[in-house]
PDB file of N, CA and C in Angstrom:
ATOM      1  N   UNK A   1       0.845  -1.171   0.000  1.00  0.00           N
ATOM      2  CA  UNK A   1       0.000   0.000   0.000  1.00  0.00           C
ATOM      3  C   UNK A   1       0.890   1.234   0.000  1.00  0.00           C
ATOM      4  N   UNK A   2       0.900   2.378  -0.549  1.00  0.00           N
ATOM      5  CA  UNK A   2       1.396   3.328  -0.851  1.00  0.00           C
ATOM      6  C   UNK A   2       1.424   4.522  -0.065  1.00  0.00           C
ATOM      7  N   UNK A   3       1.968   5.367   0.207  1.00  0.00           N
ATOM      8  CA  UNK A   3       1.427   6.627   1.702  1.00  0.00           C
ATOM      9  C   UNK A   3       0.355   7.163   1.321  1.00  0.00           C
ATOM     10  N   UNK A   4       0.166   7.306  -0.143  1.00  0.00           N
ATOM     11  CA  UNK A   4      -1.234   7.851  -0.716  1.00  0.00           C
ATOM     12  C   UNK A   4      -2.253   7.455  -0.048  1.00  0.00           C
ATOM     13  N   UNK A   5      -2.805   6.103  -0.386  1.00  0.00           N
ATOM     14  CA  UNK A   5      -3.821   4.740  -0.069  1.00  0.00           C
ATOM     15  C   UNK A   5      -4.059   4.940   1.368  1.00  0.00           C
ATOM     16  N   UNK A   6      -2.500   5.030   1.995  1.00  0.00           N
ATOM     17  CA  UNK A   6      -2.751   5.133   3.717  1.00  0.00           C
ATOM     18  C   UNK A   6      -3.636   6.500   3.872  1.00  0.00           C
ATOM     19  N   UNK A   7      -3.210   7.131   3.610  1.00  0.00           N
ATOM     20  CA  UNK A   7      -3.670   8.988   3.450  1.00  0.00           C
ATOM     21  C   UNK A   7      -5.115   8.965   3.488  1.00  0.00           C
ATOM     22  N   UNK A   8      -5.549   8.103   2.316  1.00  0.00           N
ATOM     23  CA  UNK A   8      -6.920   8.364   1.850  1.00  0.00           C
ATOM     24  C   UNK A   8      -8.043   7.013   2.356  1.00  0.00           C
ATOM     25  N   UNK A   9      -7.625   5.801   3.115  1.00  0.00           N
ATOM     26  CA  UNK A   9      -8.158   5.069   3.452  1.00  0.00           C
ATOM     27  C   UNK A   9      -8.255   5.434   4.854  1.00  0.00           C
ATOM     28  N   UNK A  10      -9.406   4.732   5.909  1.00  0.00           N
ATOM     29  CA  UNK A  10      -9.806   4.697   7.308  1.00  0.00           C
ATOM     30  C   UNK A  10     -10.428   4.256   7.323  1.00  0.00           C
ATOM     31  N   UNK A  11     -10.608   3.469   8.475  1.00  0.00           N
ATOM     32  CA  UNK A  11     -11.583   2.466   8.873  1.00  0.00           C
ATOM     33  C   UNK A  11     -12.302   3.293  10.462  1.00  0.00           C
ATOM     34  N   UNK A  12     -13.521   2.930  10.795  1.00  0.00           N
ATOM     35  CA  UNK A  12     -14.248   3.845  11.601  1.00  0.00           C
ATOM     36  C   UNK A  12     -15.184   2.988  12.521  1.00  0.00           C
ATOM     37  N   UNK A  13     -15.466   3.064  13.342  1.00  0.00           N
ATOM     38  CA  UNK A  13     -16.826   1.998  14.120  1.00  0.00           C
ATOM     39  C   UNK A  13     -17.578   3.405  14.622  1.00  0.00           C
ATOM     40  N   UNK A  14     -19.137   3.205  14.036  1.00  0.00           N
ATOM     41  CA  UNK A  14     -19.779   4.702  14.256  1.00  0.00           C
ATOM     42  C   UNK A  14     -20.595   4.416  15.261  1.00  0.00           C
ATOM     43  N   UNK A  15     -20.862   4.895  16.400  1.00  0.00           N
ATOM     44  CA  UNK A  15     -22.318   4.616  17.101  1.00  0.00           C
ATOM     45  C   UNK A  15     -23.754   5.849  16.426  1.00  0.00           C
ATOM     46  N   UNK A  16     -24.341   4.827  16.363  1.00  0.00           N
ATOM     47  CA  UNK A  16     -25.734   5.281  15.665  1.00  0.00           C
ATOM     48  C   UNK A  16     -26.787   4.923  16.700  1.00  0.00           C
ATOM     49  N   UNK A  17     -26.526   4.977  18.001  1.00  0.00           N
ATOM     50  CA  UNK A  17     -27.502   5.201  19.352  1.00  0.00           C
ATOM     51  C   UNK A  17     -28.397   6.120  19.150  1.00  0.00           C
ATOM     52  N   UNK A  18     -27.928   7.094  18.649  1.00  0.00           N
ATOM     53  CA  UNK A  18     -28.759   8.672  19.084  1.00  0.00           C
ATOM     54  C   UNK A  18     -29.909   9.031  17.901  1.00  0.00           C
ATOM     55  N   UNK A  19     -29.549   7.713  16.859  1.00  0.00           N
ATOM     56  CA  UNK A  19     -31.093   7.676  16.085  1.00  0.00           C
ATOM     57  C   UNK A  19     -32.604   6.996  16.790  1.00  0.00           C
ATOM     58  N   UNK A  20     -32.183   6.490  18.107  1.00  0.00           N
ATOM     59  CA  UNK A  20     -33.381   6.529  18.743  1.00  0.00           C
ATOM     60  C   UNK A  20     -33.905   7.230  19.670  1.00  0.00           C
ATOM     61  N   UNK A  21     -33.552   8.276  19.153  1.00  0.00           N
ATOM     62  CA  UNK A  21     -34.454   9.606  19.874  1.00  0.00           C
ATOM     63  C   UNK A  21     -35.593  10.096  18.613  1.00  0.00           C
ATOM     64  N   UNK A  22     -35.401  10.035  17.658  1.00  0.00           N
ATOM     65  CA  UNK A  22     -36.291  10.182  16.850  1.00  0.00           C
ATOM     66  C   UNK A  22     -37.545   9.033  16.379  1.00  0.00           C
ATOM     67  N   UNK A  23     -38.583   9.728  15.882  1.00  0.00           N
ATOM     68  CA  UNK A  23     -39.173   8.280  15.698  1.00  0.00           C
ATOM     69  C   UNK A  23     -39.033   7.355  15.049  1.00  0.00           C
ATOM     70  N   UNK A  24     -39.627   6.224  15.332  1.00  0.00           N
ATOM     71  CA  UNK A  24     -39.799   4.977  14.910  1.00  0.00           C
ATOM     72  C   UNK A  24     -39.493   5.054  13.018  1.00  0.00           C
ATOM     73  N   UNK A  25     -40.500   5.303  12.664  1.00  0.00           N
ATOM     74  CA  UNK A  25     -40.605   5.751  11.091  1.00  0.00           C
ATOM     75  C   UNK A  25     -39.640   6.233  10.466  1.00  0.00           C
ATOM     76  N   UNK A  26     -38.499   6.988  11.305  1.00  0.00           N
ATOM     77  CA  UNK A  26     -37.416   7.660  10.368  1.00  0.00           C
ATOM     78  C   UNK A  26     -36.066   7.475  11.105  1.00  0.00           C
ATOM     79  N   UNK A  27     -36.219   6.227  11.772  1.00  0.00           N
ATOM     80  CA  UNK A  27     -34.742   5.794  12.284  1.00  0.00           C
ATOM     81  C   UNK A  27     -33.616   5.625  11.243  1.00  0.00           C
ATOM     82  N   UNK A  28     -34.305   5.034  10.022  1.00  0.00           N
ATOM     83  CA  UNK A  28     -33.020   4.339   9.064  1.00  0.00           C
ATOM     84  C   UNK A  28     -32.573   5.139   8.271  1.00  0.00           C
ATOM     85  N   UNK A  29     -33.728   6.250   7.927  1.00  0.00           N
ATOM     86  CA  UNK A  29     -33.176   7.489   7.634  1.00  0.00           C
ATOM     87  C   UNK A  29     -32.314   8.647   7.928  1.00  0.00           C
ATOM     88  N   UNK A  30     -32.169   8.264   9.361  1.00  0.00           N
ATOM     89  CA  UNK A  30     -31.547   9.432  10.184  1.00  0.00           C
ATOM     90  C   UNK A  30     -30.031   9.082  10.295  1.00  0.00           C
ATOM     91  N   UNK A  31     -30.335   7.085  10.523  1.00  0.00           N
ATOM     92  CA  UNK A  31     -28.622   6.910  10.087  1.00  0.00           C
ATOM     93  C   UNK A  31     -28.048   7.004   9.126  1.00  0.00           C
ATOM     94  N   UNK A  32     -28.806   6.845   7.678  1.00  0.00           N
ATOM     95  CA  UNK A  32     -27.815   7.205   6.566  1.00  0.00           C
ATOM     96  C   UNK A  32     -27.783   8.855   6.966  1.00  0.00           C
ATOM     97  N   UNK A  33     -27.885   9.993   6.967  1.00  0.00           N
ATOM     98  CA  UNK A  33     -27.593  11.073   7.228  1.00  0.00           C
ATOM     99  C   UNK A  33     -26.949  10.911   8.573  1.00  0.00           C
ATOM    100  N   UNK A  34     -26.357  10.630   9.555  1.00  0.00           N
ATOM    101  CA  UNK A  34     -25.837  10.701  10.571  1.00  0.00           C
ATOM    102  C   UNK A  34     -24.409   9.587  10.263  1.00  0.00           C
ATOM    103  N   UNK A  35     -24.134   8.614   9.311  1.00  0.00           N
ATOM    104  CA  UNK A  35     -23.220   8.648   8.555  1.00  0.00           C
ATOM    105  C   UNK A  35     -22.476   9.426   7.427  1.00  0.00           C
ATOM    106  N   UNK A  36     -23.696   9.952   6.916  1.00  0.00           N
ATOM    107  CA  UNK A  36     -23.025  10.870   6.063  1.00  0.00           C
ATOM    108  C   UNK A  36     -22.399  12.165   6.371  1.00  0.00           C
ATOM    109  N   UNK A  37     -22.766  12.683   7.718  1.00  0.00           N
ATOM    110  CA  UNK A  37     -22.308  13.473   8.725  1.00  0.00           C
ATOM    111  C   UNK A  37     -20.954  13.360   9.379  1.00  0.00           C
ATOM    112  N   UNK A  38     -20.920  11.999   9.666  1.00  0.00           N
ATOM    113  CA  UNK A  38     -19.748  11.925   9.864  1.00  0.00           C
ATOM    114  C   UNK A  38     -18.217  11.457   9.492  1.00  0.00           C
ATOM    115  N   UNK A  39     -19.104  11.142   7.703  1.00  0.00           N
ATOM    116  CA  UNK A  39     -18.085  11.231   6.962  1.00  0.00           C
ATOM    117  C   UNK A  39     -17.527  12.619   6.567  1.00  0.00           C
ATOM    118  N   UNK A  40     -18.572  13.553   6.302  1.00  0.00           N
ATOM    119  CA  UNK A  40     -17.881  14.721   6.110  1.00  0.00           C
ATOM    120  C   UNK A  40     -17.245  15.173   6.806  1.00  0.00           C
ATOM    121  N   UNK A  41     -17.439  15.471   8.068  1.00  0.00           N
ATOM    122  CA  UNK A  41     -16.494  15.537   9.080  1.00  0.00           C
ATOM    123  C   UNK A  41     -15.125  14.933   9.528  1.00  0.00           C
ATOM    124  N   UNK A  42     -14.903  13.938   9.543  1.00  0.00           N
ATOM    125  CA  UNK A  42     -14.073  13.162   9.461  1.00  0.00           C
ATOM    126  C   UNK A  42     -12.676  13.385   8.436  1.00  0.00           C
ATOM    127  N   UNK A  43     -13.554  13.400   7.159  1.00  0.00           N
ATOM    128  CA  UNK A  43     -12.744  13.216   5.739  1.00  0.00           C
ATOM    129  C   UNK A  43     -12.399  14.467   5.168  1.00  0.00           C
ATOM    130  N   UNK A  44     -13.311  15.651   5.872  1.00  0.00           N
ATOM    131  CA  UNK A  44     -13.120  16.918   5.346  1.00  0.00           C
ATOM    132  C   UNK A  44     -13.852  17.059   3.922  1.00  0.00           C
ATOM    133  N   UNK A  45     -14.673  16.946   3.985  1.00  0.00           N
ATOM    134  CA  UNK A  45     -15.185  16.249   2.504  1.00  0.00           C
ATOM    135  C   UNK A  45     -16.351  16.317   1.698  1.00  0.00           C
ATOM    136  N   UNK A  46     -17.136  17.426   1.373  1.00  0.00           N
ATOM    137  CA  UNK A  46     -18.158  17.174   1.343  1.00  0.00           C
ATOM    138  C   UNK A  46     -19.204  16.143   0.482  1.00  0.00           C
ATOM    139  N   UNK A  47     -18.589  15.631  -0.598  1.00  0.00           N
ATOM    140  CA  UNK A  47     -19.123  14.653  -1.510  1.00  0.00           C
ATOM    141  C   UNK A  47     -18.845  13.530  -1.045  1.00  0.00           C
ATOM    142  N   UNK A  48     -20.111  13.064  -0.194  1.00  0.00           N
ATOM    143  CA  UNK A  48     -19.810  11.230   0.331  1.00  0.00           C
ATOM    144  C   UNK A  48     -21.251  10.622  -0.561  1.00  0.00           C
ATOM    145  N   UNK A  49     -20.124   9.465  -0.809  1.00  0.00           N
ATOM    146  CA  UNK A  49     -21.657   8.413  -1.491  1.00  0.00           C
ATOM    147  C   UNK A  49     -21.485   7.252  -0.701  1.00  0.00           C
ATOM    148  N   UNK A  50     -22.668   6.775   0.174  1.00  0.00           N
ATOM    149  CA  UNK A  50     -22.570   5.052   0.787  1.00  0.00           C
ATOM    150  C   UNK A  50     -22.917   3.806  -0.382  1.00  0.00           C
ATOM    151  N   UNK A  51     -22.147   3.176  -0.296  1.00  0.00           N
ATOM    152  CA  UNK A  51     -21.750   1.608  -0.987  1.00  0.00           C
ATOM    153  C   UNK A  51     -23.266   0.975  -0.576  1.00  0.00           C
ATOM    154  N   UNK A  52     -23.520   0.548  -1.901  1.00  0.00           N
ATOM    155  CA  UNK A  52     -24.622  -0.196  -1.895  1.00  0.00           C
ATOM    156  C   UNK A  52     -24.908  -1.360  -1.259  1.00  0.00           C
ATOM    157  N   UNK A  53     -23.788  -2.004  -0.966  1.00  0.00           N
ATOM    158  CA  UNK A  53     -23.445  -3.286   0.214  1.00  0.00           C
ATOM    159  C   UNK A  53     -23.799  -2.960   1.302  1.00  0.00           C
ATOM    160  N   UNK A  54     -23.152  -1.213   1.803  1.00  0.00           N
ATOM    161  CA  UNK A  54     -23.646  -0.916   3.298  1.00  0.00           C
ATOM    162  C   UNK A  54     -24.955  -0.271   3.303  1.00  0.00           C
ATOM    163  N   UNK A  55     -25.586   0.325   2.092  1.00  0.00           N
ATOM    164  CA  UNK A  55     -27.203   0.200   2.397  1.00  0.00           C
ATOM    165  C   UNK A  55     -27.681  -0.166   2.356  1.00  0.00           C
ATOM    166  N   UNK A  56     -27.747  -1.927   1.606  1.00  0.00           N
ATOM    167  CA  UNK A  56     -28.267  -2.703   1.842  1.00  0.00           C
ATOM    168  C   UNK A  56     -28.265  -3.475   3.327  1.00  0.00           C
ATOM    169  N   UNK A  57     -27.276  -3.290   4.134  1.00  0.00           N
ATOM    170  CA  UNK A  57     -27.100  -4.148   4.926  1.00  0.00           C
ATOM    171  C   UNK A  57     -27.696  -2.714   6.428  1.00  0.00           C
ATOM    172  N   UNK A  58     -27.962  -1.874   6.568  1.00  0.00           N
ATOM    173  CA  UNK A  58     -28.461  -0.733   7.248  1.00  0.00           C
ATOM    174  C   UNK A  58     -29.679  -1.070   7.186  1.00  0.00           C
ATOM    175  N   UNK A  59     -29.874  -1.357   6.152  1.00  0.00           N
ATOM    176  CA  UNK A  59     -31.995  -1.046   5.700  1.00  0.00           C
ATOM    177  C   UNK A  59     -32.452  -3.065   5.708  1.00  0.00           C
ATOM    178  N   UNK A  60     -31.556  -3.823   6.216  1.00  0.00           N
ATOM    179  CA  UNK A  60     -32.104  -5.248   5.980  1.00  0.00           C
ATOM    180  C   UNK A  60     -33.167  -5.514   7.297  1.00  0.00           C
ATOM    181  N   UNK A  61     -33.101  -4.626   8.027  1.00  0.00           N
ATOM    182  CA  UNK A  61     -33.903  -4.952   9.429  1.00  0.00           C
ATOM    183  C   UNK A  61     -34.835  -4.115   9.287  1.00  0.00           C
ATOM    184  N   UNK A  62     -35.166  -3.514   8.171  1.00  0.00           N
ATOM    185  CA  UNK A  62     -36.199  -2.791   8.053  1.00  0.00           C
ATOM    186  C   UNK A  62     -35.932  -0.916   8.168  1.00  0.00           C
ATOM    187  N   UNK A  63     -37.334  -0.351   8.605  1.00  0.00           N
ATOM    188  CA  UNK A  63     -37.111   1.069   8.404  1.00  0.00           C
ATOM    189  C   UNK A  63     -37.047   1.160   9.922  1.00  0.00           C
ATOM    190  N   UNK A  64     -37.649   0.620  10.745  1.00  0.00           N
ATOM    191  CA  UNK A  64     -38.044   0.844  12.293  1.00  0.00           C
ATOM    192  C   UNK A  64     -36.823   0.326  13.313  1.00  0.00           C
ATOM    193  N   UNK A  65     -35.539  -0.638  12.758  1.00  0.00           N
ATOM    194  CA  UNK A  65     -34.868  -0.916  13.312  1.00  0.00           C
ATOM    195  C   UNK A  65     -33.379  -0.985  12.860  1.00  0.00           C
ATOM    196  N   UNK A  66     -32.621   0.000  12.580  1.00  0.00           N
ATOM    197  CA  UNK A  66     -31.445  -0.519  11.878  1.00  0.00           C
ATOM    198  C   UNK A  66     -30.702   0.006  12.657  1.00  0.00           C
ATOM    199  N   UNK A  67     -28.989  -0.771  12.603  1.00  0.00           N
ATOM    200  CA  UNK A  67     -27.917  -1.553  13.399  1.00  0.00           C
ATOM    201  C   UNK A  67     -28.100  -0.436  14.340  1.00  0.00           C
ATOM    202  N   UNK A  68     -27.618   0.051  15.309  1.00  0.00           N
ATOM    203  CA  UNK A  68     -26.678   0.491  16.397  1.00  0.00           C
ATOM    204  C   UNK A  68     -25.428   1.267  16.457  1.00  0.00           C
ATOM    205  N   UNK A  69     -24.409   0.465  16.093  1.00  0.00           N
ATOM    206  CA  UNK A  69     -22.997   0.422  15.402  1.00  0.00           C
ATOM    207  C   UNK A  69     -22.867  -0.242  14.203  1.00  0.00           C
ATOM    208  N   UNK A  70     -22.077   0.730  13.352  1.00  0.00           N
ATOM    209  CA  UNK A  70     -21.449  -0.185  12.505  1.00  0.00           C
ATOM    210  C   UNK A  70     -20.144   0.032  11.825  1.00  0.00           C
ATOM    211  N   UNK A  71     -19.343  -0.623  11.511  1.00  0.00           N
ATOM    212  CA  UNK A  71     -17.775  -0.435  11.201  1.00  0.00           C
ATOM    213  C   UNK A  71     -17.778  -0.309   9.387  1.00  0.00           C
ATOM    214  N   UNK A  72     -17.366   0.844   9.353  1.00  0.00           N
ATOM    215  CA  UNK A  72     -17.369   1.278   7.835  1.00  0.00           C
ATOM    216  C   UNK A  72     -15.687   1.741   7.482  1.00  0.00           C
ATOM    217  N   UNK A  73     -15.433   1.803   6.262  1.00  0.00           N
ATOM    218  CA  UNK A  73     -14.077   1.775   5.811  1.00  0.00           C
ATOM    219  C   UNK A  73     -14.264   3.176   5.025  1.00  0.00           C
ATOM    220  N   UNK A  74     -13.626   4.218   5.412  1.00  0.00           N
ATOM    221  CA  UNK A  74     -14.183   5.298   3.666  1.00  0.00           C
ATOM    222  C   UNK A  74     -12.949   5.325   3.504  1.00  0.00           C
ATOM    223  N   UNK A  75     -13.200   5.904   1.907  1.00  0.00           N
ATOM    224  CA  UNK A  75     -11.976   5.598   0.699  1.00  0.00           C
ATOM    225  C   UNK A  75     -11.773   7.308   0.233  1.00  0.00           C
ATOM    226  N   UNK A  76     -10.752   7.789  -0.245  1.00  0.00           N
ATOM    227  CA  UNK A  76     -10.916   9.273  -0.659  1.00  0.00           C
ATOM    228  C   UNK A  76     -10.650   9.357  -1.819  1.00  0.00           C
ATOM    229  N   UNK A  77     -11.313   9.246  -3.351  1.00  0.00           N
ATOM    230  CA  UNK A  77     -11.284   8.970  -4.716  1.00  0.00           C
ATOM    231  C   UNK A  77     -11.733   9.834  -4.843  1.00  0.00           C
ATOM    232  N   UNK A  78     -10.620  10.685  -6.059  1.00  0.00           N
ATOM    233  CA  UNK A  78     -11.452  11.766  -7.315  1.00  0.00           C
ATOM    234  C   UNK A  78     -12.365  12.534  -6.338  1.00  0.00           C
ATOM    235  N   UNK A  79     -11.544  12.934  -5.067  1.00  0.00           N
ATOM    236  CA  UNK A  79     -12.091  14.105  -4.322  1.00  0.00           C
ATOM    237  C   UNK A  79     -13.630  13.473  -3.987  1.00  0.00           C
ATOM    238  N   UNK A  80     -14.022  12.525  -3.867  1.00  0.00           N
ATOM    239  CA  UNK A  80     -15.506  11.985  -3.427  1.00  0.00           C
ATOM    240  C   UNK A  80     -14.975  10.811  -2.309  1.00  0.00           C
ATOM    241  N   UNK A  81     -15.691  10.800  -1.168  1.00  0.00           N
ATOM    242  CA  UNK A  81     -15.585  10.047  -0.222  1.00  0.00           C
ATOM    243  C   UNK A  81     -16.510   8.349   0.109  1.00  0.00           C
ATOM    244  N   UNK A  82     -16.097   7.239  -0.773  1.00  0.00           N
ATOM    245  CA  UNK A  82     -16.735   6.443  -0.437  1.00  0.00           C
ATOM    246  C   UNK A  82     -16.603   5.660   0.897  1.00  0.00           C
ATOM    247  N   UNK A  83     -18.230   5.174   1.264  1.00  0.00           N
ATOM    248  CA  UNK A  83     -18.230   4.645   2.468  1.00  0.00           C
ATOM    249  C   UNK A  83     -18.473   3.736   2.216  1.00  0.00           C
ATOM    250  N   UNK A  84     -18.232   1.992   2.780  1.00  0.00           N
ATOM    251  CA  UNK A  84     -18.191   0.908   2.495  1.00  0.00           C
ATOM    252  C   UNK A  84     -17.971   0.439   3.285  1.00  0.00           C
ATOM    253  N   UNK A  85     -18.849  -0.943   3.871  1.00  0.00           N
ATOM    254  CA  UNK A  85     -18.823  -1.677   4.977  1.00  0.00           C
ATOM    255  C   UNK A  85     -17.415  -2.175   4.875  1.00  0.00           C
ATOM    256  N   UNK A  86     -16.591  -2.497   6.510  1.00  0.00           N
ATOM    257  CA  UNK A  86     -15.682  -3.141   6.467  1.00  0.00           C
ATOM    258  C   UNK A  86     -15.506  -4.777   6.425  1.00  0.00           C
ATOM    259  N   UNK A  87     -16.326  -4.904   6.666  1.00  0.00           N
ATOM    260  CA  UNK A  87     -16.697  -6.877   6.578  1.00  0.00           C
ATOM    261  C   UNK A  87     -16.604  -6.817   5.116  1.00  0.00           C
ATOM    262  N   UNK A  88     -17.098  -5.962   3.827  1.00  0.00           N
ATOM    263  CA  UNK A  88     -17.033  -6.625   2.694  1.00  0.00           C
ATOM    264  C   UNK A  88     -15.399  -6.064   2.199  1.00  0.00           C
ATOM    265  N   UNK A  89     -15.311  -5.321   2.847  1.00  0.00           N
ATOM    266  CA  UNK A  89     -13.305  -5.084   2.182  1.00  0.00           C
ATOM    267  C   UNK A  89     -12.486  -6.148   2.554  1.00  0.00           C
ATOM    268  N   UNK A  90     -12.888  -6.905   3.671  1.00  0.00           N
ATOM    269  CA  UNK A  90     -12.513  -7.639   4.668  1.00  0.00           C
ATOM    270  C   UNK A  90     -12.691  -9.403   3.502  1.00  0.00           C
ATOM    271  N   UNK A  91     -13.348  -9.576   3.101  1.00  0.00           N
ATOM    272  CA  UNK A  91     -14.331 -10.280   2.201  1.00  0.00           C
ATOM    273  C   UNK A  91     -13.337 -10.465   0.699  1.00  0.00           C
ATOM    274  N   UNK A  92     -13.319  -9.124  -0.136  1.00  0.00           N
ATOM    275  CA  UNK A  92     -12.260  -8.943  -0.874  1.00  0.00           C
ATOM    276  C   UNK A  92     -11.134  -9.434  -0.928  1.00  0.00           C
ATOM    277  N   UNK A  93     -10.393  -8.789   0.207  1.00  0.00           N
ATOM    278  CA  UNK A  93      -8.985  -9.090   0.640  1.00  0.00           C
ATOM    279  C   UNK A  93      -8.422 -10.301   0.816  1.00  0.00           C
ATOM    280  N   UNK A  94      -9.477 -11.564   1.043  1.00  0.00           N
ATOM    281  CA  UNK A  94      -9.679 -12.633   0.888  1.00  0.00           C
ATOM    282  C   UNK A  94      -9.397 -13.017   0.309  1.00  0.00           C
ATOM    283  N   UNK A  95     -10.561 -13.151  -1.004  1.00  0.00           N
ATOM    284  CA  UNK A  95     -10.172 -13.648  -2.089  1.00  0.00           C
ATOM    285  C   UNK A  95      -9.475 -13.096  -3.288  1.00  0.00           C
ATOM    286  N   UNK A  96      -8.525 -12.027  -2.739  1.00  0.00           N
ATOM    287  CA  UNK A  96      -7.676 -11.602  -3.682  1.00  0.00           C
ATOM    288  C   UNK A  96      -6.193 -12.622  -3.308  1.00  0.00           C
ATOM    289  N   UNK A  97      -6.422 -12.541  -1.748  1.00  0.00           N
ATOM    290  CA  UNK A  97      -5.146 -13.521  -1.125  1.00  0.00           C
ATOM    291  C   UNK A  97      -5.305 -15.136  -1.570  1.00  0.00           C
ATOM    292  N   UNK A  98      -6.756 -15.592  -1.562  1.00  0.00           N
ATOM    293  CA  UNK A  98      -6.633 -16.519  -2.346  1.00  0.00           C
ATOM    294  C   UNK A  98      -6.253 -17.143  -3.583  1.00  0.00           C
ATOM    295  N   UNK A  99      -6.758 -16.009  -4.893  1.00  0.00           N
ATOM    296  CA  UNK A  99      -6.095 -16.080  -5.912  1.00  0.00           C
ATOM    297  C   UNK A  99      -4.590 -16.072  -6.196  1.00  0.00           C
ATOM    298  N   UNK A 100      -3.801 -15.314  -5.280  1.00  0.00           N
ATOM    299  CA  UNK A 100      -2.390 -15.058  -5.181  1.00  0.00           C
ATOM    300  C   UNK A 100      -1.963 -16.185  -4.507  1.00  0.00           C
ATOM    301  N   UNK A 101      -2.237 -16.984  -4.044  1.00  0.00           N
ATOM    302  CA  UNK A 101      -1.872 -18.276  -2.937  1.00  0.00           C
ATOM    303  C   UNK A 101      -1.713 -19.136  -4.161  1.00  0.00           C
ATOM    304  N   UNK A 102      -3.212 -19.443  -5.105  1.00  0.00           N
ATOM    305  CA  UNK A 102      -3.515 -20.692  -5.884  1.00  0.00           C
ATOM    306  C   UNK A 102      -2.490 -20.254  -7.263  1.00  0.00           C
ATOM    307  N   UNK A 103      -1.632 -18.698  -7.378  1.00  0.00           N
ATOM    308  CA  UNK A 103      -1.581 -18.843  -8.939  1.00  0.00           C
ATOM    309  C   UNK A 103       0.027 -18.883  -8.231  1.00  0.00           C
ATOM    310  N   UNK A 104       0.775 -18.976  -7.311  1.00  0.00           N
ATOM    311  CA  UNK A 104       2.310 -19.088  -6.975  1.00  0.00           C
ATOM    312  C   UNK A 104       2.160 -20.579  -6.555  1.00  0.00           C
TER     313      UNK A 104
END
């Protein structure tokens, strides 16, 4: 990995507690904006887009109940900040090490 990559990669564990102060109906909503909050913050950044892996996996428990915490990785590309679950980078890294294992 390059000092760049280091520069522009982070990994994060967010607490998303304080979306249950609002109601029921707009919990899952409040965490994608309360991630996206604190990506900008974080990254300095204002153009964040969340990875379709991690909104799918936010919104799988529905609208009335989604995660708590969750551990996200953002990336800093072409001045836009992607957010992306860390279990699926985690997932990747895998089977990239696998392929490199089976082709030496």
């Amino acid at each position: 990995m390059s000092k760049s990559d280091e520069d522009t990669l982070h990994v994060y564990t967010i607490n998303l507690g304080k979306a249950w102060l609002t109601p029921q109906y707009r919990r899952t909503d409040r965490v994608i904006n309360m991630i996206k909050e604190f990506a900008k913050h974080h990254m300095k950044n204002e153009n964040v887009k969340i990875d379709q892996e991690l909104n799918k996996e936010i919104w799988k428990q529905g609208k009335t109940n989604p995660p708590r915490k969750v551990r996200v990785r953002m990336s800093l590309d072409d001045n836009v900040v992607l957010v992306s679950s860390y279990q699926e980078s985690l997932k990747e890294n895998k089977v990239k090490n696998d392929k490199n294992k089976d082709s030496t």
